[in-house]
PDB file of N, CA and C in Angstrom:
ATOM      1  N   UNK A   1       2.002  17.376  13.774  1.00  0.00           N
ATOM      2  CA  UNK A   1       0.602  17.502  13.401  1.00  0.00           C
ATOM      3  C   UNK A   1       0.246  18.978  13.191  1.00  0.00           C
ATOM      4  N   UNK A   2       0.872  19.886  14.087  1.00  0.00           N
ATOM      5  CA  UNK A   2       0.838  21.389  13.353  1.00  0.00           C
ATOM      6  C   UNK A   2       1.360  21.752  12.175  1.00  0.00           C
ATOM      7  N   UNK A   3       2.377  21.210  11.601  1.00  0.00           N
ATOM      8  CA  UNK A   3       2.731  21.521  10.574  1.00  0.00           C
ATOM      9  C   UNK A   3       1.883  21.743   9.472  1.00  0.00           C
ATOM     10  N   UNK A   4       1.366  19.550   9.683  1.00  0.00           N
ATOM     11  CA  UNK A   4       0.718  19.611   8.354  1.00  0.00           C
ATOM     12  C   UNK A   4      -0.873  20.282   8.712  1.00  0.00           C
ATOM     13  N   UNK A   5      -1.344  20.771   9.748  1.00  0.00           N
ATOM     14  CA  UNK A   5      -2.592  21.420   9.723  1.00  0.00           C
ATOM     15  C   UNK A   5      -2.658  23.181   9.150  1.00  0.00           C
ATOM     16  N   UNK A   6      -0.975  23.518   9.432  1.00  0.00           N
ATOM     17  CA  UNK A   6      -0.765  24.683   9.108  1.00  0.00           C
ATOM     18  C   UNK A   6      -0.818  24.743   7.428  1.00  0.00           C
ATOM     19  N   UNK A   7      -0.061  23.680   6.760  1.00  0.00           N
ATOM     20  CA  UNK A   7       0.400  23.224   5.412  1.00  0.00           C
ATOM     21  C   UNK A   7      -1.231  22.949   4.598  1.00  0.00           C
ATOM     22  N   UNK A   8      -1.896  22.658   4.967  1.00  0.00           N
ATOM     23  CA  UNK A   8      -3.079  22.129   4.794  1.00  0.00           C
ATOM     24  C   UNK A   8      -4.125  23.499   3.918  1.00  0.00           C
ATOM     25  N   UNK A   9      -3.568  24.676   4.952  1.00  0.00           N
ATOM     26  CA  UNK A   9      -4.501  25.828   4.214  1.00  0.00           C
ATOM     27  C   UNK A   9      -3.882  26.252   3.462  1.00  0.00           C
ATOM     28  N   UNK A  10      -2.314  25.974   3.576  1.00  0.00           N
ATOM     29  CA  UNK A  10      -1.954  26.939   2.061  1.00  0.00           C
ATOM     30  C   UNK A  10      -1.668  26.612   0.735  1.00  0.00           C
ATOM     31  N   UNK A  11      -1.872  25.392   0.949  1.00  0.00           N
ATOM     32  CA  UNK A  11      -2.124  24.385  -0.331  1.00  0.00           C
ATOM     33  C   UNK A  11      -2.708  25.333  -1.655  1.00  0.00           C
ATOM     34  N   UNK A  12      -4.029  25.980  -1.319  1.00  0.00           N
ATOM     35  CA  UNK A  12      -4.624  26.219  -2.421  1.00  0.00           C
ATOM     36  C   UNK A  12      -4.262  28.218  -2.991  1.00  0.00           C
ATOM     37  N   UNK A  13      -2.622  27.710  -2.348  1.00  0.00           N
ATOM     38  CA  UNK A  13      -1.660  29.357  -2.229  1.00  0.00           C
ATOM     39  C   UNK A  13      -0.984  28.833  -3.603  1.00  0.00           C
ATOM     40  N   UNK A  14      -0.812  27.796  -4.038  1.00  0.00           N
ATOM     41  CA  UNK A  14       0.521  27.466  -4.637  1.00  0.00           C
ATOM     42  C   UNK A  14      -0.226  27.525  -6.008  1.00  0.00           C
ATOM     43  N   UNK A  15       0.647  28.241  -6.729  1.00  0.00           N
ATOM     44  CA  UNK A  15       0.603  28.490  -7.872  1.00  0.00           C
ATOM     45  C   UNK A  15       1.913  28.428  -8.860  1.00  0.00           C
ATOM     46  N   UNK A  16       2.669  27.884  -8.189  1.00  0.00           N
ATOM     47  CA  UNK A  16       4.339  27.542  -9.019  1.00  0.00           C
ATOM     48  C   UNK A  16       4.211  25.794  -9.422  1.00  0.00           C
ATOM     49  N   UNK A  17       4.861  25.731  -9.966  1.00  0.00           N
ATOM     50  CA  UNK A  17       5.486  24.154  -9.995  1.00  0.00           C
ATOM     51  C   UNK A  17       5.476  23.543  -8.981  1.00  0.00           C
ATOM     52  N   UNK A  18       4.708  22.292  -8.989  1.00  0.00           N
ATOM     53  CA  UNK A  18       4.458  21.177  -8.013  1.00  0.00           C
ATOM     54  C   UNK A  18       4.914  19.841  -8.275  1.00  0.00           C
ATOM     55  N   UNK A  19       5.902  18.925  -7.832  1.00  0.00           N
ATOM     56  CA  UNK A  19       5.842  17.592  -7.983  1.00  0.00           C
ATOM     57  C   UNK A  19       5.646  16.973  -6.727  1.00  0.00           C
ATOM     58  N   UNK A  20       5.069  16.215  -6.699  1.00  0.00           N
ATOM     59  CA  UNK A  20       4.251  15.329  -4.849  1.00  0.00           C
ATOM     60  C   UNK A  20       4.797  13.867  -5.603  1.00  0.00           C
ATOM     61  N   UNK A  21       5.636  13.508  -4.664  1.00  0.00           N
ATOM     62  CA  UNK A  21       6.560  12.180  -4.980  1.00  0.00           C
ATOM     63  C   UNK A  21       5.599  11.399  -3.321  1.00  0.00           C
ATOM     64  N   UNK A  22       5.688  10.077  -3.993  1.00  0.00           N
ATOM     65  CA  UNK A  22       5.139   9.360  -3.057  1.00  0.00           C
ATOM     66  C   UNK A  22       5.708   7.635  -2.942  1.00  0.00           C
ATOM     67  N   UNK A  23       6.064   6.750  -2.061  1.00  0.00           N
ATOM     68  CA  UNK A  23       6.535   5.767  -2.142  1.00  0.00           C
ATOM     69  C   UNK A  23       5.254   4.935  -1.746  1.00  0.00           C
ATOM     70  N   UNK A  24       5.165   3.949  -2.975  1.00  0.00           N
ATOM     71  CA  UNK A  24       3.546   3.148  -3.077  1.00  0.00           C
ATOM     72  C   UNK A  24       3.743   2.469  -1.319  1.00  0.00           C
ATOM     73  N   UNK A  25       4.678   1.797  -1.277  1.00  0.00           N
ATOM     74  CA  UNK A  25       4.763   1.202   0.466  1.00  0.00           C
ATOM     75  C   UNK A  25       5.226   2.219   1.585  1.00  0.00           C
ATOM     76  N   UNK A  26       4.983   3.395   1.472  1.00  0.00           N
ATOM     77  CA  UNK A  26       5.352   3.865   2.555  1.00  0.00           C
ATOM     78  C   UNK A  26       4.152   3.915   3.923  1.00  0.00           C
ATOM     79  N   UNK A  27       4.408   2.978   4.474  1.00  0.00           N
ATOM     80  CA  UNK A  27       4.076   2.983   6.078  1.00  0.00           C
ATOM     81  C   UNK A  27       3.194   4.288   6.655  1.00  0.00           C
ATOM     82  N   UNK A  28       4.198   5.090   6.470  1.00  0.00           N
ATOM     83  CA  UNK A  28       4.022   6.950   7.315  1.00  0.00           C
ATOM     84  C   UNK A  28       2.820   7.306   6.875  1.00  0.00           C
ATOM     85  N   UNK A  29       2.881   7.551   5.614  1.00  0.00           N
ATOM     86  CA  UNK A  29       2.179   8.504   5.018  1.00  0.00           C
ATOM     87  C   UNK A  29       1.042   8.118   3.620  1.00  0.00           C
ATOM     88  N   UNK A  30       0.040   7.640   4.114  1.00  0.00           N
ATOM     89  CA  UNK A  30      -0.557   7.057   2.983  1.00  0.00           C
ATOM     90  C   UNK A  30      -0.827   7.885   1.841  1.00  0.00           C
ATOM     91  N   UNK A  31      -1.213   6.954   0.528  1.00  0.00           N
ATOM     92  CA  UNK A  31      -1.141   7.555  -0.822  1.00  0.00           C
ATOM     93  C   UNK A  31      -2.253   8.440  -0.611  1.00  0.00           C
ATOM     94  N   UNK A  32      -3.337   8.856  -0.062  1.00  0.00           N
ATOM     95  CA  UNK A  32      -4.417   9.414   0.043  1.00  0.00           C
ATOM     96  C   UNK A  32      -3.804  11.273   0.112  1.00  0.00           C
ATOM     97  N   UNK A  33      -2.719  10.944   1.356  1.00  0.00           N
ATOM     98  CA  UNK A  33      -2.888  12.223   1.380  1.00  0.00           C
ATOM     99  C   UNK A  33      -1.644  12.791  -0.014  1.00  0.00           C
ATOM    100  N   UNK A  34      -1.131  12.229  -0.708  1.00  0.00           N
ATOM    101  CA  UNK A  34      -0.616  12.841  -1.772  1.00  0.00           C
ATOM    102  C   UNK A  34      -1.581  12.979  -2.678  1.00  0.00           C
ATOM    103  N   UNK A  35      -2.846  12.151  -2.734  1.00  0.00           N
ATOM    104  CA  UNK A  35      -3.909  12.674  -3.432  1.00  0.00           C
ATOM    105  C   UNK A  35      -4.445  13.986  -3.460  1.00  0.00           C
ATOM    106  N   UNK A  36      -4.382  13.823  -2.021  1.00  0.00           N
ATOM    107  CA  UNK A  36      -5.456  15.004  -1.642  1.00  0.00           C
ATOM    108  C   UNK A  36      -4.543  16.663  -2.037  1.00  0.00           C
ATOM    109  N   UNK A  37      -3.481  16.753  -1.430  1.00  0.00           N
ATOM    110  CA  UNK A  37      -2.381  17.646  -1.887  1.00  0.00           C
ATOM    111  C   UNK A  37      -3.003  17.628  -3.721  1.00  0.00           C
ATOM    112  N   UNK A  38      -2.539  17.004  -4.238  1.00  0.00           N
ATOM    113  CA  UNK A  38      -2.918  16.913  -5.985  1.00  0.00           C
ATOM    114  C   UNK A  38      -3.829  18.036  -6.349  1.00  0.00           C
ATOM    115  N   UNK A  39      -5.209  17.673  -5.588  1.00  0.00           N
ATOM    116  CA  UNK A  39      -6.542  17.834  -5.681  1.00  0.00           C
ATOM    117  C   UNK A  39      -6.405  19.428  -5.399  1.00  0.00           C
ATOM    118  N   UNK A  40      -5.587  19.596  -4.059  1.00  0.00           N
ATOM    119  CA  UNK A  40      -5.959  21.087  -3.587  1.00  0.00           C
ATOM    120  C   UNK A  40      -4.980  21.614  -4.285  1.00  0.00           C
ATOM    121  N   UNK A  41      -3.668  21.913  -4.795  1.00  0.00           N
ATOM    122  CA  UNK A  41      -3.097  22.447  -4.985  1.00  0.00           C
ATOM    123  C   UNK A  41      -3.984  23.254  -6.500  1.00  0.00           C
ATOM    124  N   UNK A  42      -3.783  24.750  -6.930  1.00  0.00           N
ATOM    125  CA  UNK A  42      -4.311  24.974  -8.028  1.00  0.00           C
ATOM    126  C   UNK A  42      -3.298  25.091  -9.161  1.00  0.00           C
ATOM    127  N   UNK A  43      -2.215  24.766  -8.983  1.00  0.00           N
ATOM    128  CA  UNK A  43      -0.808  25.172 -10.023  1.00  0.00           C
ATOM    129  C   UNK A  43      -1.508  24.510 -11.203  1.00  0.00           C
ATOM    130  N   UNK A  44      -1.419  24.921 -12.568  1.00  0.00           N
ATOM    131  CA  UNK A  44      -1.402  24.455 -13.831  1.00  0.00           C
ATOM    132  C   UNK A  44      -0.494  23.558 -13.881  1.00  0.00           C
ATOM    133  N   UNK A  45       0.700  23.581 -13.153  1.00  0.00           N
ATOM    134  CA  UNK A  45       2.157  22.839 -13.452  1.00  0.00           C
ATOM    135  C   UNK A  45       2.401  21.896 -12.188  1.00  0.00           C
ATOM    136  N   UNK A  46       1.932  20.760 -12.439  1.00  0.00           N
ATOM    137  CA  UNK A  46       1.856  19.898 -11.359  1.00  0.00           C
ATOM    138  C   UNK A  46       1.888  18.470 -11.666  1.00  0.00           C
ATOM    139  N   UNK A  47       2.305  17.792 -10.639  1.00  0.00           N
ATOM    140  CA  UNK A  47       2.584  16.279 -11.078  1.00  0.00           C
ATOM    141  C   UNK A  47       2.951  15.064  -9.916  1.00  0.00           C
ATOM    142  N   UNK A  48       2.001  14.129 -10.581  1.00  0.00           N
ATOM    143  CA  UNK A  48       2.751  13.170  -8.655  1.00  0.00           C
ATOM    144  C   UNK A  48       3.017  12.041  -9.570  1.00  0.00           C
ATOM    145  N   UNK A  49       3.862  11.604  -9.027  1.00  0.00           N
ATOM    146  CA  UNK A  49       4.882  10.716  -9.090  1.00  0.00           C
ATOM    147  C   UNK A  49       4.989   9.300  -7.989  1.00  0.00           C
ATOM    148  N   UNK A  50       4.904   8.304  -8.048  1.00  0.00           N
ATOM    149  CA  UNK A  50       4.840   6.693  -7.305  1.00  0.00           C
ATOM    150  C   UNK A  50       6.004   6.357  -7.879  1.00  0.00           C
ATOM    151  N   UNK A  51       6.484   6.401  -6.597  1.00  0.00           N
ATOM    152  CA  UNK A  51       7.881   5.138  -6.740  1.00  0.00           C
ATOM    153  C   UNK A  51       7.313   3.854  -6.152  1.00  0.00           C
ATOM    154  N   UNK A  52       7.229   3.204  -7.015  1.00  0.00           N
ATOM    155  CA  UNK A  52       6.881   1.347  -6.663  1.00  0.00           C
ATOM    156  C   UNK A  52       7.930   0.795  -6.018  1.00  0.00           C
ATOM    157  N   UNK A  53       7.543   0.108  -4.414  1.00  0.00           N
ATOM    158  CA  UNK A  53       8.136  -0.485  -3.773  1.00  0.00           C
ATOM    159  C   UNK A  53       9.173   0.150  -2.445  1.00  0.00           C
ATOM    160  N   UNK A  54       8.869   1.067  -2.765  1.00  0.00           N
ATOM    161  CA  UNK A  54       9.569   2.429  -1.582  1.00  0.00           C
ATOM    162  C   UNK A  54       8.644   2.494  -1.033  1.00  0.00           C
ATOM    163  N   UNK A  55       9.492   3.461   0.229  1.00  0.00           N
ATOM    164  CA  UNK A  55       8.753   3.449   1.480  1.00  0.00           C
ATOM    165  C   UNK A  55       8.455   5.264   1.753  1.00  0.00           C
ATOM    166  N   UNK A  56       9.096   5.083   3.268  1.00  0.00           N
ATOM    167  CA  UNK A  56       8.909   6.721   3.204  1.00  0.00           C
ATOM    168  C   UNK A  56       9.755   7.020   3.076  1.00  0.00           C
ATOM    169  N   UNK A  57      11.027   7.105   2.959  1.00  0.00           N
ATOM    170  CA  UNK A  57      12.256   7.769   2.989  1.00  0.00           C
ATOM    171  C   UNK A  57      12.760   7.595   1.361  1.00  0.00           C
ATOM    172  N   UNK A  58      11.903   8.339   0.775  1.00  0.00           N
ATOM    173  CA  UNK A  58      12.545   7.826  -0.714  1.00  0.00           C
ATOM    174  C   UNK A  58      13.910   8.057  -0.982  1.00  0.00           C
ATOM    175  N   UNK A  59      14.377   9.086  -0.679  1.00  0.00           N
ATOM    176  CA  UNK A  59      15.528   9.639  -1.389  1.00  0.00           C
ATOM    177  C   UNK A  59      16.941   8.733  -0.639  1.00  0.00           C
ATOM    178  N   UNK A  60      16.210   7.631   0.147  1.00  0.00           N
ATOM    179  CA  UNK A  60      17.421   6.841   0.968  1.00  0.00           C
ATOM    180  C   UNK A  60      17.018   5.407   0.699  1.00  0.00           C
ATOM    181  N   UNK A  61      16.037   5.386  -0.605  1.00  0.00           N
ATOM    182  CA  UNK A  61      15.737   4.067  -1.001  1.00  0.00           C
ATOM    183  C   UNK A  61      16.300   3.378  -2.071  1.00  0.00           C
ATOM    184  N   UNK A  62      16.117   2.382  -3.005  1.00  0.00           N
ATOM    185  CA  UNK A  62      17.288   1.640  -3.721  1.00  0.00           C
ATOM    186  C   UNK A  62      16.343   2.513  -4.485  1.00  0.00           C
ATOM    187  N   UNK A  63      15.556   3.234  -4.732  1.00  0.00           N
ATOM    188  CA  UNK A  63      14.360   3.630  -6.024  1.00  0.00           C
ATOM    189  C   UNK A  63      15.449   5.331  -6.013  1.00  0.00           C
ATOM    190  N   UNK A  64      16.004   5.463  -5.747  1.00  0.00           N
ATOM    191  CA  UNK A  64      16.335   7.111  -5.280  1.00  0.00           C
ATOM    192  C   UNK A  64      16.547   7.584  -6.335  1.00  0.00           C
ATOM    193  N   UNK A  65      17.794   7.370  -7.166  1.00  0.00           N
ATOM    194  CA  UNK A  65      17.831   7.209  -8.856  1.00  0.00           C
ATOM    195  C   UNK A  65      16.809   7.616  -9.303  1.00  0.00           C
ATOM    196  N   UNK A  66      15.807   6.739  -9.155  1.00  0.00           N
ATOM    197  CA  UNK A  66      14.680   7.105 -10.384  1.00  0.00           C
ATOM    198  C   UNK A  66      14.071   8.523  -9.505  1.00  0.00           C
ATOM    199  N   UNK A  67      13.556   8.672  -8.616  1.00  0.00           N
ATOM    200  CA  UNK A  67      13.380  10.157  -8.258  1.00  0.00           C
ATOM    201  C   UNK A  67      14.223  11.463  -8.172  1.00  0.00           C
ATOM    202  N   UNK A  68      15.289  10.827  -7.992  1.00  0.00           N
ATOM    203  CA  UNK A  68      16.542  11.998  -8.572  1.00  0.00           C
ATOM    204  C   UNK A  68      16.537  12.544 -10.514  1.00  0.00           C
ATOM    205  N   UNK A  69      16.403  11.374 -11.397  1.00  0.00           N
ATOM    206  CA  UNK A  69      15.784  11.448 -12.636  1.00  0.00           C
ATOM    207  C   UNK A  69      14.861  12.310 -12.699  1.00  0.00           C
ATOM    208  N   UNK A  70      13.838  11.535 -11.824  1.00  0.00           N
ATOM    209  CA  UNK A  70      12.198  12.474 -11.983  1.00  0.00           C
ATOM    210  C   UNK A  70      12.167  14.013 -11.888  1.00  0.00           C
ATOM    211  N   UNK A  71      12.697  14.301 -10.220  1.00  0.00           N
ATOM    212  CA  UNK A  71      12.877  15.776  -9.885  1.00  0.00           C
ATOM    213  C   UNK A  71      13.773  16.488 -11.062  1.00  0.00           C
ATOM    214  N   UNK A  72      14.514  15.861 -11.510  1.00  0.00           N
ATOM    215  CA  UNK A  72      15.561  16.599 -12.485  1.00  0.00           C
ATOM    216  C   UNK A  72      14.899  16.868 -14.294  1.00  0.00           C
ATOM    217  N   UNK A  73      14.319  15.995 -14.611  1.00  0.00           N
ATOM    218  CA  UNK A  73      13.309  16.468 -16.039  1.00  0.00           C
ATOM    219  C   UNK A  73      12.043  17.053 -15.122  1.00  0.00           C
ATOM    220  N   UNK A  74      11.486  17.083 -14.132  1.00  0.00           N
ATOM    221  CA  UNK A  74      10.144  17.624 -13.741  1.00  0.00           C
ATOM    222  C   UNK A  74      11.206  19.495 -13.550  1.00  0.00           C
ATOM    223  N   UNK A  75      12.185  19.642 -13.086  1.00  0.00           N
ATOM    224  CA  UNK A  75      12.927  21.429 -12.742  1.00  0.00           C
ATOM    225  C   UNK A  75      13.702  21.572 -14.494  1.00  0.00           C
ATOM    226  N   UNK A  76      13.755  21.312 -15.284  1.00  0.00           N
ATOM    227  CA  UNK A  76      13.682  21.284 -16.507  1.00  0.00           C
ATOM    228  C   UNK A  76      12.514  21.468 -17.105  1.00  0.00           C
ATOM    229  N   UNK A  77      11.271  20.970 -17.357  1.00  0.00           N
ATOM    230  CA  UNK A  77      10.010  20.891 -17.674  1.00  0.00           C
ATOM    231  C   UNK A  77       9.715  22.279 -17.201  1.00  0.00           C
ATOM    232  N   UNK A  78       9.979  22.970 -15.771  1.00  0.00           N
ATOM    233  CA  UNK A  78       9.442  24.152 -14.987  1.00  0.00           C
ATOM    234  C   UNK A  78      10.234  25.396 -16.001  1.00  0.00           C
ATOM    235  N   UNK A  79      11.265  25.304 -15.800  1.00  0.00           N
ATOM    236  CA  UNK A  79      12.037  26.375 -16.636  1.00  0.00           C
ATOM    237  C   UNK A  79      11.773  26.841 -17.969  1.00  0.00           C
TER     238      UNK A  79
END
């Protein structure tokens, strides 16, 4: 809970490339707060992303593929 209270103010620091990946069923961490991240961040270069049917652990989900895809044209797109 410190983390993300620490993470929270520097949100509106980021000015690089942003992608906020989110799994529509994830349990943990509701879609709200990848909203809210969205909202505060000020980068021009930004983007969120829903994997349908994932949870929280995307990158250990049958969806992983498609976010491995995603991250990989979204650090292409940045360059």
């Amino acid at each position: 809970m410190k983390l993300v209270k620490q993470t929270k103010n520097s949100l509106e620091k980021l000015h690089l490339p942003v992608l906020i990946v989110q799994g529509e069923s994830d349990g943990i961490v509701p879609a709200s707060s990848a909203e809210f991240i969205y909202h505060k961040v000020p980068s021009r270069q930004k983007e969120m992303f829903y994997l349908p049917d994932c949870k929280h652990h995307v990158c250990h989900e049958p969806c992983a593929e498609q976010l491995f895809e995603k991250v990989e044209h979204f650090l292409k797109k940045a360059i």
